[in-house]
Protein backbone atom coordinates (compact mmCIF):
# COMPACT_ATOMS: atom_id res chain seq x y z
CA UNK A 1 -10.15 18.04 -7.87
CA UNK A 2 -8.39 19.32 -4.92
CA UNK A 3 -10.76 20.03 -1.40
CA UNK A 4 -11.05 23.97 -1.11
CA UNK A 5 -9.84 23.05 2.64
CA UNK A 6 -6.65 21.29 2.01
CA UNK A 7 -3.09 22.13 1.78
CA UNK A 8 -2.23 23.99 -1.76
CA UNK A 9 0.91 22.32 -3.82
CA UNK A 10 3.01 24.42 -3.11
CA UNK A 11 2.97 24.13 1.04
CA UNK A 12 3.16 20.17 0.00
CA UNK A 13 6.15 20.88 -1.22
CA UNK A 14 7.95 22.94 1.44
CA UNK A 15 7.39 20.82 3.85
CA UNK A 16 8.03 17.42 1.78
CA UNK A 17 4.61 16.39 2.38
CA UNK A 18 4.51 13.02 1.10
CA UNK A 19 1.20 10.62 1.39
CA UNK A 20 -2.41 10.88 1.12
CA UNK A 21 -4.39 13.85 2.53
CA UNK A 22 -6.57 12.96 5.20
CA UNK A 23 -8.97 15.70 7.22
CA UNK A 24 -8.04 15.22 10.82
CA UNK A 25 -10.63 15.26 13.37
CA UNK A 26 -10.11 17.97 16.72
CA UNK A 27 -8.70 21.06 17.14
CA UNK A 28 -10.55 23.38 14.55
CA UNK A 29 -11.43 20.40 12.45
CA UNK A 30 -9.14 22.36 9.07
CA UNK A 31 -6.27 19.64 9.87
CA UNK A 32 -4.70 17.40 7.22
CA UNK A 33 -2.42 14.58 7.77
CA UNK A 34 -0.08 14.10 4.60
CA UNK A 35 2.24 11.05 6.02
CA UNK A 36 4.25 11.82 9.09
CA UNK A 37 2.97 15.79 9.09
CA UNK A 38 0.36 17.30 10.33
CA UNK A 39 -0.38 20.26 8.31
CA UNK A 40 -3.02 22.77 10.17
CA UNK A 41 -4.10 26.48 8.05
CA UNK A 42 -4.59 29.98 9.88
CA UNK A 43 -1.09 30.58 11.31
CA UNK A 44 0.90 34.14 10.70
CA UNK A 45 4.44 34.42 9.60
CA UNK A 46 5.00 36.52 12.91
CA UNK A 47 4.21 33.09 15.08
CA UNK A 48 7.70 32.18 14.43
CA UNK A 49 8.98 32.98 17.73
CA UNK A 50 6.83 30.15 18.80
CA UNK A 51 8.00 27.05 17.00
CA UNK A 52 11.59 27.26 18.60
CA UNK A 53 9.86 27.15 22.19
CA UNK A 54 7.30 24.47 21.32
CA UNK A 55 10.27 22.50 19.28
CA UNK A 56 12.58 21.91 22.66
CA UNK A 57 9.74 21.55 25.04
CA UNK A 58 8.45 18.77 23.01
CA UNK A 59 11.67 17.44 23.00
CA UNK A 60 12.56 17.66 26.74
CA UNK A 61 8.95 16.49 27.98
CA UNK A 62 9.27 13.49 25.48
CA UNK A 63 13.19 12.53 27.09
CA UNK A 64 10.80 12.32 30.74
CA UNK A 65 10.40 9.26 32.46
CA UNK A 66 7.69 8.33 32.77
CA UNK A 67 5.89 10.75 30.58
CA UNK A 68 3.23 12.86 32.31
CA UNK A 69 2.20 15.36 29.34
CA UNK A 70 2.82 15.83 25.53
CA UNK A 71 3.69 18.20 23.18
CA UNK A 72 3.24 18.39 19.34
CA UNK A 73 6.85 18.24 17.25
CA UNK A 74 6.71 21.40 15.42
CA UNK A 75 8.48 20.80 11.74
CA UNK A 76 10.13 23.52 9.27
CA UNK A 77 9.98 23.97 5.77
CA UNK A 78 12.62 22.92 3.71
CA UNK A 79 13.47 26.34 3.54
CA UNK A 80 14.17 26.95 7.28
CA UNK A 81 10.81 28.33 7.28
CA UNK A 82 7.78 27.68 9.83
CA UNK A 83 4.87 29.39 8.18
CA UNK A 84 4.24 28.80 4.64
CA UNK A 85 1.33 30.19 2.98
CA UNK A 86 -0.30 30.61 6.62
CA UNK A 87 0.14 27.00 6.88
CA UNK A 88 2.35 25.13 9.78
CA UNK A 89 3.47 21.57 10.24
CA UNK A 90 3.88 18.94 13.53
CA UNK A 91 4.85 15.64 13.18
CA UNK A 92 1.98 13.13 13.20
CA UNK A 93 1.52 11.28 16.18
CA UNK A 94 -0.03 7.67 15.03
CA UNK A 95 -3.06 5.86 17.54
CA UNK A 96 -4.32 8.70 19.13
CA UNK A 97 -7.74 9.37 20.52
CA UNK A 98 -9.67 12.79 21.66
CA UNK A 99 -9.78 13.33 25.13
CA UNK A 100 -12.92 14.78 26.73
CA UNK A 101 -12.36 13.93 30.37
CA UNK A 102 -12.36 17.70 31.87
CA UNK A 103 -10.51 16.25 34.37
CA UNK A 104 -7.84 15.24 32.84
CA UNK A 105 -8.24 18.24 30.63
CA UNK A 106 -7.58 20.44 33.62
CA UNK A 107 -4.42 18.51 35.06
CA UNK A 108 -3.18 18.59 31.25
CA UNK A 109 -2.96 22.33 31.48
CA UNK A 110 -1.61 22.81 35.11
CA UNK A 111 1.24 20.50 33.43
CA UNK A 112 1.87 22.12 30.80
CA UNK A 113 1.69 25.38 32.02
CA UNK A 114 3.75 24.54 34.77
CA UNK A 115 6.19 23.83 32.05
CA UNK A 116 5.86 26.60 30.20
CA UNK A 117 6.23 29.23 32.55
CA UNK A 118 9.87 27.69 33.51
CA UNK A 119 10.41 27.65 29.87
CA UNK A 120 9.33 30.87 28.69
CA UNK A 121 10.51 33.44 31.79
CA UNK A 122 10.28 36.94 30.14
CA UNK A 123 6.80 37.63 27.79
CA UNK A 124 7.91 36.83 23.76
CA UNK A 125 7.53 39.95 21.49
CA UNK A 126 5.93 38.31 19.34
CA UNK A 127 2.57 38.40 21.18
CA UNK A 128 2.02 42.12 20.13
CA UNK A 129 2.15 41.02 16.54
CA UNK A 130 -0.86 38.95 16.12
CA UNK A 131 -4.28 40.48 14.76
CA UNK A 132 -6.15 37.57 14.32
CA UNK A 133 -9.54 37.67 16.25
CA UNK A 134 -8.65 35.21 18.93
CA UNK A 135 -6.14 37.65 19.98
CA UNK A 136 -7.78 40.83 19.46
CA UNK A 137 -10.90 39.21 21.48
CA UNK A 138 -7.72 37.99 24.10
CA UNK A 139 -7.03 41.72 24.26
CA UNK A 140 -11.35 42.65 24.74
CA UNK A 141 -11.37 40.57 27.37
CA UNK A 142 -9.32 42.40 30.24
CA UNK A 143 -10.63 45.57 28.75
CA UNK A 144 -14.35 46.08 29.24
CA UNK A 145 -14.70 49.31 27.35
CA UNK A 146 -13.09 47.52 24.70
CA UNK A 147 -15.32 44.38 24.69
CA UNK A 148 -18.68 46.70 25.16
CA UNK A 149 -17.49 48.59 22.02
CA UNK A 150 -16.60 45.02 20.22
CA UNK A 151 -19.91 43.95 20.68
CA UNK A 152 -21.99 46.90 19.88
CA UNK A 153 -20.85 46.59 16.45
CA UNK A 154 -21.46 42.70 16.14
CA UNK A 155 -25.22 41.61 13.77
CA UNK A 156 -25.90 38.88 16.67
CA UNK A 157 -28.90 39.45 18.29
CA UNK A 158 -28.66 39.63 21.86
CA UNK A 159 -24.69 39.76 22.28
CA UNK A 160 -24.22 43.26 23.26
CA UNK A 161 -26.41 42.55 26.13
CA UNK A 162 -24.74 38.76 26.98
CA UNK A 163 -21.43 40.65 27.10
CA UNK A 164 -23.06 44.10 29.06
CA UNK A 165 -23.89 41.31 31.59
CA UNK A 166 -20.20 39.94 31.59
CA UNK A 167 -18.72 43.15 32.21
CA UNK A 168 -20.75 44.20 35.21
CA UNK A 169 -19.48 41.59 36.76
CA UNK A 170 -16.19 42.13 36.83
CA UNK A 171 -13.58 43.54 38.97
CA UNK A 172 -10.03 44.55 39.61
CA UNK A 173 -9.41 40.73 41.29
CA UNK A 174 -5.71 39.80 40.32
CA UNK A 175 -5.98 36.54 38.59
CA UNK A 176 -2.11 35.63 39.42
CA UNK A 177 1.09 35.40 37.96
CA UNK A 178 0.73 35.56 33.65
CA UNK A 179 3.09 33.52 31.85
CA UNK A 180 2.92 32.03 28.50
CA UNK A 181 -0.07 29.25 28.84
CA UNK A 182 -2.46 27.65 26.15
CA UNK A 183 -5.45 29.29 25.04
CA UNK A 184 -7.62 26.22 23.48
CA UNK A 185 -6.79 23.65 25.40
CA UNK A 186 -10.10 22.10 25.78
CA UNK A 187 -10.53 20.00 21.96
CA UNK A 188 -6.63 20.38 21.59
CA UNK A 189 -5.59 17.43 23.76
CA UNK A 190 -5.32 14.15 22.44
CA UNK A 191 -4.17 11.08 24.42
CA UNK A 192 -1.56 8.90 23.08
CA UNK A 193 -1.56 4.99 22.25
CA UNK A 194 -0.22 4.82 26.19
CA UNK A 195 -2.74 7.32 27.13
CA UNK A 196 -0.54 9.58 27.57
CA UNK A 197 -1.96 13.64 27.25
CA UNK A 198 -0.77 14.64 23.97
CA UNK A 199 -1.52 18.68 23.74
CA UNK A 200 -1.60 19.87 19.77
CA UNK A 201 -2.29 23.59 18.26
CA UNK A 202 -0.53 25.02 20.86
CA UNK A 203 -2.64 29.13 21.33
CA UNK A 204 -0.31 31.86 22.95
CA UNK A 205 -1.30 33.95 25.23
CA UNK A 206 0.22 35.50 28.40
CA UNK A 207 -2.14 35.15 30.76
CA UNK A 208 -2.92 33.80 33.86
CA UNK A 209 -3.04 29.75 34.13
CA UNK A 210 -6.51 29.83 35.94
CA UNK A 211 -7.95 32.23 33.41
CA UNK A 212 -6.78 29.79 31.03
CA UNK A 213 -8.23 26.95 33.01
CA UNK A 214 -11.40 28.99 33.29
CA UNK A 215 -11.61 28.71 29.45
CA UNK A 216 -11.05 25.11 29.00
CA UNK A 217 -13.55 24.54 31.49
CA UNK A 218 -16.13 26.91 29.57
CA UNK A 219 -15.43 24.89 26.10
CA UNK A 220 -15.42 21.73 27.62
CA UNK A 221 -18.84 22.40 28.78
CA UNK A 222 -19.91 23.99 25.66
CA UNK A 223 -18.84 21.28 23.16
CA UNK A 224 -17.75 18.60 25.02
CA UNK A 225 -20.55 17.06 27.00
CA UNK A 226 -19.06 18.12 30.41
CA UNK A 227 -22.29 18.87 32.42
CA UNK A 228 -23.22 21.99 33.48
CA UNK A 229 -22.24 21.51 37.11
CA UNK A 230 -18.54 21.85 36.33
CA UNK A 231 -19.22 25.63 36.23
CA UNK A 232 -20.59 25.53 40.32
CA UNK A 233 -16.85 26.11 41.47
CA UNK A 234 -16.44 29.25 39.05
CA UNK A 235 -19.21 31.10 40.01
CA UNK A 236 -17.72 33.10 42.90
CA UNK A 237 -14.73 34.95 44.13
CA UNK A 238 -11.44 35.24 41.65
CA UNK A 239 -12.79 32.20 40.09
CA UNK A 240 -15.58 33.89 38.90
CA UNK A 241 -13.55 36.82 37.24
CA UNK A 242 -11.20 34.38 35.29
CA UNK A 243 -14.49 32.38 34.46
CA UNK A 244 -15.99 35.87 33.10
CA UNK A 245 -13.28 36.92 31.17
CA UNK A 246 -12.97 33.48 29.92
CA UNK A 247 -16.39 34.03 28.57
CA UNK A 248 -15.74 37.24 27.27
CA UNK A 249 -12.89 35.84 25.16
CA UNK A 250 -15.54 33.22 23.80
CA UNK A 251 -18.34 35.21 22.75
CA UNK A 252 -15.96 37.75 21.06
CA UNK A 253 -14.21 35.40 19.82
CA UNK A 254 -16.96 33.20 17.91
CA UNK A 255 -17.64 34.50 14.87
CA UNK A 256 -20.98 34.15 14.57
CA UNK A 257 -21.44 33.83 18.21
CA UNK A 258 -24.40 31.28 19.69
CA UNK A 259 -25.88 34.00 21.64
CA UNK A 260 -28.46 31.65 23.56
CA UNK A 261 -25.91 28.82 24.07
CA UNK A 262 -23.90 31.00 26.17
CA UNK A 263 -26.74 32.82 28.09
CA UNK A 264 -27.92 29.38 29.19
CA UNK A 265 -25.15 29.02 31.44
CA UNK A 266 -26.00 32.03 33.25
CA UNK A 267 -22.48 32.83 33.57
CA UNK A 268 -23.39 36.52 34.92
């Protein structure tokens, strides 16, 4: 009997799936590997715009030499399609390992985004299309009336207060220059058999690269054994606001939020 979890037959088929399903470890932890294909659930039909982008900056960072960072191969359905069912594919990238230095974490994303912002010039369309609650929490997070109403109608004890704190912190601090950058970086970067940063589930959002650092260091911290300390640097001046909305984006975004796990950090 088929897992609840993994691909349905039909999204098999569109994407010539051949193999055995295997669950994938990282990102989300709801990716299958089905031969040379990665097949990963919870994408909208209106991400489209993305897999062109993602497609030849995979391709030009892979012609490098020698190779600094990674991208995943984004693959289309047989019928020219990227989304299929809400699922998408990337080609499978064999002898990989997690990587949980946040060290290497953070010089993974100024690469990439470094990349991406010569890549991407002008803000895609397609940003205003998604509704999923990553980017409506995105959206909360650089608009404090907007988070303080989020929260007040969450069942989480404690969160309206967590995020009450957040937002007196913050301030009209310009974070710099937004471009496209990556989200979830932090549990999305994988390190190849040369050891080689190898970034998968690529998140859009156009925002600024440090708030976007801010978050990776926030996760890392959270869920990858990165001690505490690596907050000390985030904890005053424009760090402090990217590191606030990071948080912002977090504890709107879990769903249920760990209300005590985030207060711990005394982020406000």
């Amino acid at each position: 009997m088929p897992h609840p979890s993994q691909p349905p037959d039909r999204v098999l088929d569109l994407f010539a799936a051949e193999g055995v399903l295997e669950p994938l470890p990282g990102g989300r932890g709801t990716s299958w590997r089905a031969g040379d294909l990665v097949l990963s659930p919870g994408h909208a039909s209106s991400e489209a715009w993305l897999a062109p982008i993602q497609a030849r900056l995979a391709v030009r960072l892979d012609e490098r030499s020698p190779r600094a960072v990674r991208l995943a191969l984004p693959v289309p359905a047989r019928d020219g399609e990227v989304v299929v069912d809400g699922w998408a594919a990337t080609r499978f990238e064999p002898g990989t390992t997690q990587c949980r230095d946040l060290a290497t974490l953070r010089a993974t994303g100024h690469l990439l985004h470094a990349h991406l912002a010569t890549a991407v010039p002008e803000r895609p369309a397609g940003l205003d299309a998604r509704t999923d609650r990553w980017a409506a929490a995105e959206r909360q997070a650089y608009d404090a009336d907007a988070a303080v109403a989020a929260a007040a109608e969450r069942p989480e004890p404690g969160l309206a207060a967590l995020v009450d704190g957040l937002v007196s912190g913050l301030d009209d601090s310009d974070l710099g220059r937004e471009h496209l950058v990556h989200a979830d970086l932090a549990g999305n970067v994988l390190l190849d058999a040369a050891g080689t940063p190898f970034v998968i589930d690529l998140s859009p959002a156009w925002r600024s690269p440090l708030w976007a650092e801010a978050v990776c260091v926030l996760d890392a911290v959270l869920w990858l054994g990165a001690p505490s300390t690596a907050l000390d640097g985030w904890r005053t001046g424009v760090e402090r606001q990217a590191m606030l909305r990071a948080a912002l984006f977090r504890v709107l975004s879990d769903e249920p939020c760990d209300v005590a796990r985030y207060a711990a950090l005394d982020l406000t």
